[in-house]
PDB file of N, CA and C in Angstrom:
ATOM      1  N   UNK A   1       0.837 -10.232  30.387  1.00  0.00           N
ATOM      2  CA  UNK A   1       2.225 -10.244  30.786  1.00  0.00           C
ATOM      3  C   UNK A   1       2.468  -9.192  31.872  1.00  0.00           C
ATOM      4  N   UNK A   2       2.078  -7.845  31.688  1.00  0.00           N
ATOM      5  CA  UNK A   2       2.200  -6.655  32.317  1.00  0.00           C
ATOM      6  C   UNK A   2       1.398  -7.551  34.003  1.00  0.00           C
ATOM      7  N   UNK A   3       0.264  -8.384  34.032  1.00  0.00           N
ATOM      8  CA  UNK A   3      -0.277  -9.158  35.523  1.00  0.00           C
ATOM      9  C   UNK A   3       0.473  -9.464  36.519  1.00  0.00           C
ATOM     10  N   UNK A   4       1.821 -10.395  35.233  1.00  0.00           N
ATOM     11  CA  UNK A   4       2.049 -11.204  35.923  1.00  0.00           C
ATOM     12  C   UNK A   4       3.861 -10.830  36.125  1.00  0.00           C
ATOM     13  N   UNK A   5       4.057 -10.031  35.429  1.00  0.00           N
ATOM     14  CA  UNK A   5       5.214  -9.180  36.111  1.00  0.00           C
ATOM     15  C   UNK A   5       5.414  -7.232  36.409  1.00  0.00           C
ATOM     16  N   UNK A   6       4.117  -7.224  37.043  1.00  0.00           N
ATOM     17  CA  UNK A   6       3.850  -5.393  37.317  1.00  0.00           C
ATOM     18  C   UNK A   6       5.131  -5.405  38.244  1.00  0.00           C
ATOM     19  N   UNK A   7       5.894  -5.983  38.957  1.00  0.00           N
ATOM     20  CA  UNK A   7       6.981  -5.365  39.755  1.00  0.00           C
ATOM     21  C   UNK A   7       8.038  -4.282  38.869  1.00  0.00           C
ATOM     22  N   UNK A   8       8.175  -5.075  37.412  1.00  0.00           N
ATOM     23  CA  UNK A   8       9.308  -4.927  36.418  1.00  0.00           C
ATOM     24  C   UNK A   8       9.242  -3.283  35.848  1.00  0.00           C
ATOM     25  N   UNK A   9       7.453  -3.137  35.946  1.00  0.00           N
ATOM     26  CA  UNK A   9       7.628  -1.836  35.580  1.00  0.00           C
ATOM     27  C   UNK A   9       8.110  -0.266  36.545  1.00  0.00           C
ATOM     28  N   UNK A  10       8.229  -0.931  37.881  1.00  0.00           N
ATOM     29  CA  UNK A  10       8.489   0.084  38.874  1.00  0.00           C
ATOM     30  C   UNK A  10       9.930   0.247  38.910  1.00  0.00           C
ATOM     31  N   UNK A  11      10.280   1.520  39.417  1.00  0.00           N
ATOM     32  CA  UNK A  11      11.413   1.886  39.480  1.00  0.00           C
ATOM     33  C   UNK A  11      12.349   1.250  41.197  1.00  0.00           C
ATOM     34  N   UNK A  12      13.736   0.873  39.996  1.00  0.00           N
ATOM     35  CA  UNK A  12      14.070   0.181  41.604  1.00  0.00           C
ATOM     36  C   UNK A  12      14.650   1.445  42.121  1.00  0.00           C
ATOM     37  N   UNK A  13      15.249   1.128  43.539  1.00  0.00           N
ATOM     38  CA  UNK A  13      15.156   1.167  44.784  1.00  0.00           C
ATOM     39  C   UNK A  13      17.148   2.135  44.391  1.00  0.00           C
ATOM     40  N   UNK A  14      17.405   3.194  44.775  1.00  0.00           N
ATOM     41  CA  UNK A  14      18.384   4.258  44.270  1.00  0.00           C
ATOM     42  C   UNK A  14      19.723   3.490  45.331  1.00  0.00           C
ATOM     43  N   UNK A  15      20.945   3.688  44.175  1.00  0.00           N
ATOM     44  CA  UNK A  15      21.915   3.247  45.520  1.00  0.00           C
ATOM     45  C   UNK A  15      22.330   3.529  46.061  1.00  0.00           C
ATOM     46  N   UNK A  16      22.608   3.268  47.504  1.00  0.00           N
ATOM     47  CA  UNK A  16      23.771   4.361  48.207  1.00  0.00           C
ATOM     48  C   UNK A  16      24.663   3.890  48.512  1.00  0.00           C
ATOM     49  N   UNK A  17      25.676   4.859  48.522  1.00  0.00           N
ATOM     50  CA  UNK A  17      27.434   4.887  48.761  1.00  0.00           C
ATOM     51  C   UNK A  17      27.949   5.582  49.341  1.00  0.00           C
ATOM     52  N   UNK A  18      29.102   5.219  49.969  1.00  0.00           N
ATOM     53  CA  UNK A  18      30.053   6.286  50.747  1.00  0.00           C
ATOM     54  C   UNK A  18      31.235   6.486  49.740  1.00  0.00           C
ATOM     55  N   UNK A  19      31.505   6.295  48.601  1.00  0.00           N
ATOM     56  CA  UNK A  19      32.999   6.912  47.940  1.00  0.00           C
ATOM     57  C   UNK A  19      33.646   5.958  48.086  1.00  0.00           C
ATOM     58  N   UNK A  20      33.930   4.458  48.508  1.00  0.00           N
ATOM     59  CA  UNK A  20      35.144   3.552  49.631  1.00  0.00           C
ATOM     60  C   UNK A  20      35.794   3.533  48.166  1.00  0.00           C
ATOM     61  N   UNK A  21      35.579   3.301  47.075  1.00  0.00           N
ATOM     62  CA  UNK A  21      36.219   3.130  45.829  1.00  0.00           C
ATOM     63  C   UNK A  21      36.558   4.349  44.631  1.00  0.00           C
ATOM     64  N   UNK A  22      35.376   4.562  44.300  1.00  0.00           N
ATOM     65  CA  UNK A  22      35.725   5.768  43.725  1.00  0.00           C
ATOM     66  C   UNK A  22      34.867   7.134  43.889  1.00  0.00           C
ATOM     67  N   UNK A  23      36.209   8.139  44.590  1.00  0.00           N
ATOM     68  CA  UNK A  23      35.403   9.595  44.888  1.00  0.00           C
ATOM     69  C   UNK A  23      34.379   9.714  44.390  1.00  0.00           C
ATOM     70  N   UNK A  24      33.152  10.308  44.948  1.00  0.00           N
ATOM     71  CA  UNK A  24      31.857  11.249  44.410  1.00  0.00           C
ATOM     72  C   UNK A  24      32.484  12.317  43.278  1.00  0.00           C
ATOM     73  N   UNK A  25      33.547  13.273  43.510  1.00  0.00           N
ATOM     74  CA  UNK A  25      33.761  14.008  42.820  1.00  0.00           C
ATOM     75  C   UNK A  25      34.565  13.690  41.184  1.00  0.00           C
ATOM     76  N   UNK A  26      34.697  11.958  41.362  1.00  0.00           N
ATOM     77  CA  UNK A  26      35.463  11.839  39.832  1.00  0.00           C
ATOM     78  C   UNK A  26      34.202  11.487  39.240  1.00  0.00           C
ATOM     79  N   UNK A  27      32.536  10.947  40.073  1.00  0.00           N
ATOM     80  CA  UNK A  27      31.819  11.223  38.786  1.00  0.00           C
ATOM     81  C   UNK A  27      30.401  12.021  38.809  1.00  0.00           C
ATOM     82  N   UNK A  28      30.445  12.234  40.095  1.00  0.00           N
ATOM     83  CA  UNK A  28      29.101  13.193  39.981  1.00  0.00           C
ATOM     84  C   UNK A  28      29.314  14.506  38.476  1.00  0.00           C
ATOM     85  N   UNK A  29      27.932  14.802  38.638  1.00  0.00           N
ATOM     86  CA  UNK A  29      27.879  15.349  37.231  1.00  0.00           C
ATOM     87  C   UNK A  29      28.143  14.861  35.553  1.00  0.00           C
ATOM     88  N   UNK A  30      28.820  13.564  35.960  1.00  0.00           N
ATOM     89  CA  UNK A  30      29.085  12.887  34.737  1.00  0.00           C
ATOM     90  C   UNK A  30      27.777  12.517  33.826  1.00  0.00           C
ATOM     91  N   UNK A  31      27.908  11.374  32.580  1.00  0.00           N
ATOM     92  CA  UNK A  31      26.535  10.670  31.997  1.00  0.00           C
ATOM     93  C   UNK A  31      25.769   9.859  33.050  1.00  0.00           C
ATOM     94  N   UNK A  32      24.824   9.696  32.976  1.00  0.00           N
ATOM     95  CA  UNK A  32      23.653   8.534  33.826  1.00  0.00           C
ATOM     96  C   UNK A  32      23.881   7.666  34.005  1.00  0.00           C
ATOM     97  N   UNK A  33      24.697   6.914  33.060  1.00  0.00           N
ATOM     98  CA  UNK A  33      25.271   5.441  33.383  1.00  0.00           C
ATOM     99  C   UNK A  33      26.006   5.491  34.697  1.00  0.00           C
ATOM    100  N   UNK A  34      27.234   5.955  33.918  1.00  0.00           N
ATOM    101  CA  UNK A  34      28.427   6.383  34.512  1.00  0.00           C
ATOM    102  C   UNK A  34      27.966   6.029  36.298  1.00  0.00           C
ATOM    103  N   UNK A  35      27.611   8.032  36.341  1.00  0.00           N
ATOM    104  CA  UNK A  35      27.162   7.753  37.724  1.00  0.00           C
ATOM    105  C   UNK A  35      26.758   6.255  38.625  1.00  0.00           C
ATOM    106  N   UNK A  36      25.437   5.880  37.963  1.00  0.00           N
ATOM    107  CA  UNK A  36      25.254   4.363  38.141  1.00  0.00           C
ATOM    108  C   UNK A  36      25.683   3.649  38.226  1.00  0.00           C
ATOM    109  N   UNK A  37      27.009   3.406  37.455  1.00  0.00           N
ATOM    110  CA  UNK A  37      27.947   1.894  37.856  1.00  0.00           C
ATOM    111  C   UNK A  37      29.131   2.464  38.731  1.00  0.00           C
ATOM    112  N   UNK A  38      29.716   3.793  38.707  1.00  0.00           N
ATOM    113  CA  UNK A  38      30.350   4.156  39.811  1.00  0.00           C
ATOM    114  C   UNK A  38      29.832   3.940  41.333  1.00  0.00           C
ATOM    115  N   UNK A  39      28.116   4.579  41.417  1.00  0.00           N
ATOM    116  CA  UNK A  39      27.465   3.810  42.718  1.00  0.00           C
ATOM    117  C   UNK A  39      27.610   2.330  43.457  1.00  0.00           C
ATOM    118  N   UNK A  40      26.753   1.664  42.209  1.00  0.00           N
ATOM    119  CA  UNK A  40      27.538   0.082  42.258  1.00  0.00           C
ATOM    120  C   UNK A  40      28.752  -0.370  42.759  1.00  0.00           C
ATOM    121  N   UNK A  41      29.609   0.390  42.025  1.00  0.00           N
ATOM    122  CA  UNK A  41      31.175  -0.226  42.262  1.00  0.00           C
ATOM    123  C   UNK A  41      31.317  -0.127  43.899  1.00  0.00           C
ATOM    124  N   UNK A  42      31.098   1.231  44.419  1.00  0.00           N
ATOM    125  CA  UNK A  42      31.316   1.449  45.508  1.00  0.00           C
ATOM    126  C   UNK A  42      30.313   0.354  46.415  1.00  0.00           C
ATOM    127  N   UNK A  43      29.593   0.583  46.301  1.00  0.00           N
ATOM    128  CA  UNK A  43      28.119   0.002  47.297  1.00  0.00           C
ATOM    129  C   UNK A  43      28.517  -1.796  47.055  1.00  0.00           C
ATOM    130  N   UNK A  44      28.631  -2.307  46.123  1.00  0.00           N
ATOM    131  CA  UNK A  44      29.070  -3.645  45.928  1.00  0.00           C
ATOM    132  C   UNK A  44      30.213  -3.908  47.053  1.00  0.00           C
ATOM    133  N   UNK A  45      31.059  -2.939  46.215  1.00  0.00           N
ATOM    134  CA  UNK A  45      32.583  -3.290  47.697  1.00  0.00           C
ATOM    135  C   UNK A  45      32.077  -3.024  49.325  1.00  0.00           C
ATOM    136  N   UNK A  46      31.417  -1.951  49.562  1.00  0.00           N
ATOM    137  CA  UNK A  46      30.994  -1.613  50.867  1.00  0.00           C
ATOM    138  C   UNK A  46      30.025  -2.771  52.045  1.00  0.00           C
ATOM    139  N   UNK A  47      29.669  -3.192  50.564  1.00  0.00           N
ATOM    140  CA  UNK A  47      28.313  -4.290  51.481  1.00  0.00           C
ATOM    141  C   UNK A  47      29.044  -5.451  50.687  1.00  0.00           C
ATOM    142  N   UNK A  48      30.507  -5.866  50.585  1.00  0.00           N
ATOM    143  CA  UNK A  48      31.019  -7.142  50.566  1.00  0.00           C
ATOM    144  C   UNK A  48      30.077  -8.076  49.255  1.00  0.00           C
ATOM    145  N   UNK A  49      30.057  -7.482  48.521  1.00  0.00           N
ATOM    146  CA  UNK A  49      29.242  -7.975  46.919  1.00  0.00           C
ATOM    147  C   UNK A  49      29.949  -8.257  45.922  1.00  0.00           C
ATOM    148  N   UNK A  50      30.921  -9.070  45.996  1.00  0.00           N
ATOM    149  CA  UNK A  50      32.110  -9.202  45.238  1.00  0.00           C
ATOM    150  C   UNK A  50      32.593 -10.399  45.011  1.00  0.00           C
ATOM    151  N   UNK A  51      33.223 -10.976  44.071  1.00  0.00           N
ATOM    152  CA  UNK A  51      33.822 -12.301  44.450  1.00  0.00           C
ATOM    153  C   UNK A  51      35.331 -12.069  44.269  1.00  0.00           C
ATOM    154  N   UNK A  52      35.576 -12.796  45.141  1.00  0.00           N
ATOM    155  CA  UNK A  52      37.269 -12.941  45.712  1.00  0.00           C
ATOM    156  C   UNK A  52      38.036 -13.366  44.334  1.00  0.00           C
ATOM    157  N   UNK A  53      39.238 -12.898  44.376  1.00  0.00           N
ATOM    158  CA  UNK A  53      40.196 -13.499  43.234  1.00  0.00           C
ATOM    159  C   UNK A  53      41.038 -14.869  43.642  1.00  0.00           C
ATOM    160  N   UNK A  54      40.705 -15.376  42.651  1.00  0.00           N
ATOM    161  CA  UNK A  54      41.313 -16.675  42.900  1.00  0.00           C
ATOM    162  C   UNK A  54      42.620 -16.737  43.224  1.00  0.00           C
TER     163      UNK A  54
END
């Protein structure tokens, strides 16, 4: 299994953001998640990763 999916065990690729959603400073230093889906949030909106509201 480990053959035929070695990509799965590497670490992905870190995200980057400019803040467009929510300040660096409401979560840097926060839990690990946190941080992480605050990145997301931002980086999703920034690079148009979103779906429109109906």
């Amino acid at each position: 299994m480990e053959n035929k999916f070695s990509g799965l065990a590497e670490k992905s690729q870190e995200v980057m953001d400019e803040g467009a959603i929510l300040p660096p400073a409401l979560y840097e230093g926060t839990r690990g998640f946190i941080e992480s889906v605050a990145k997301q949030i931002n980086a999703s909106y920034e690079h148009n990763i979103f779906d429109e509201a109906p």
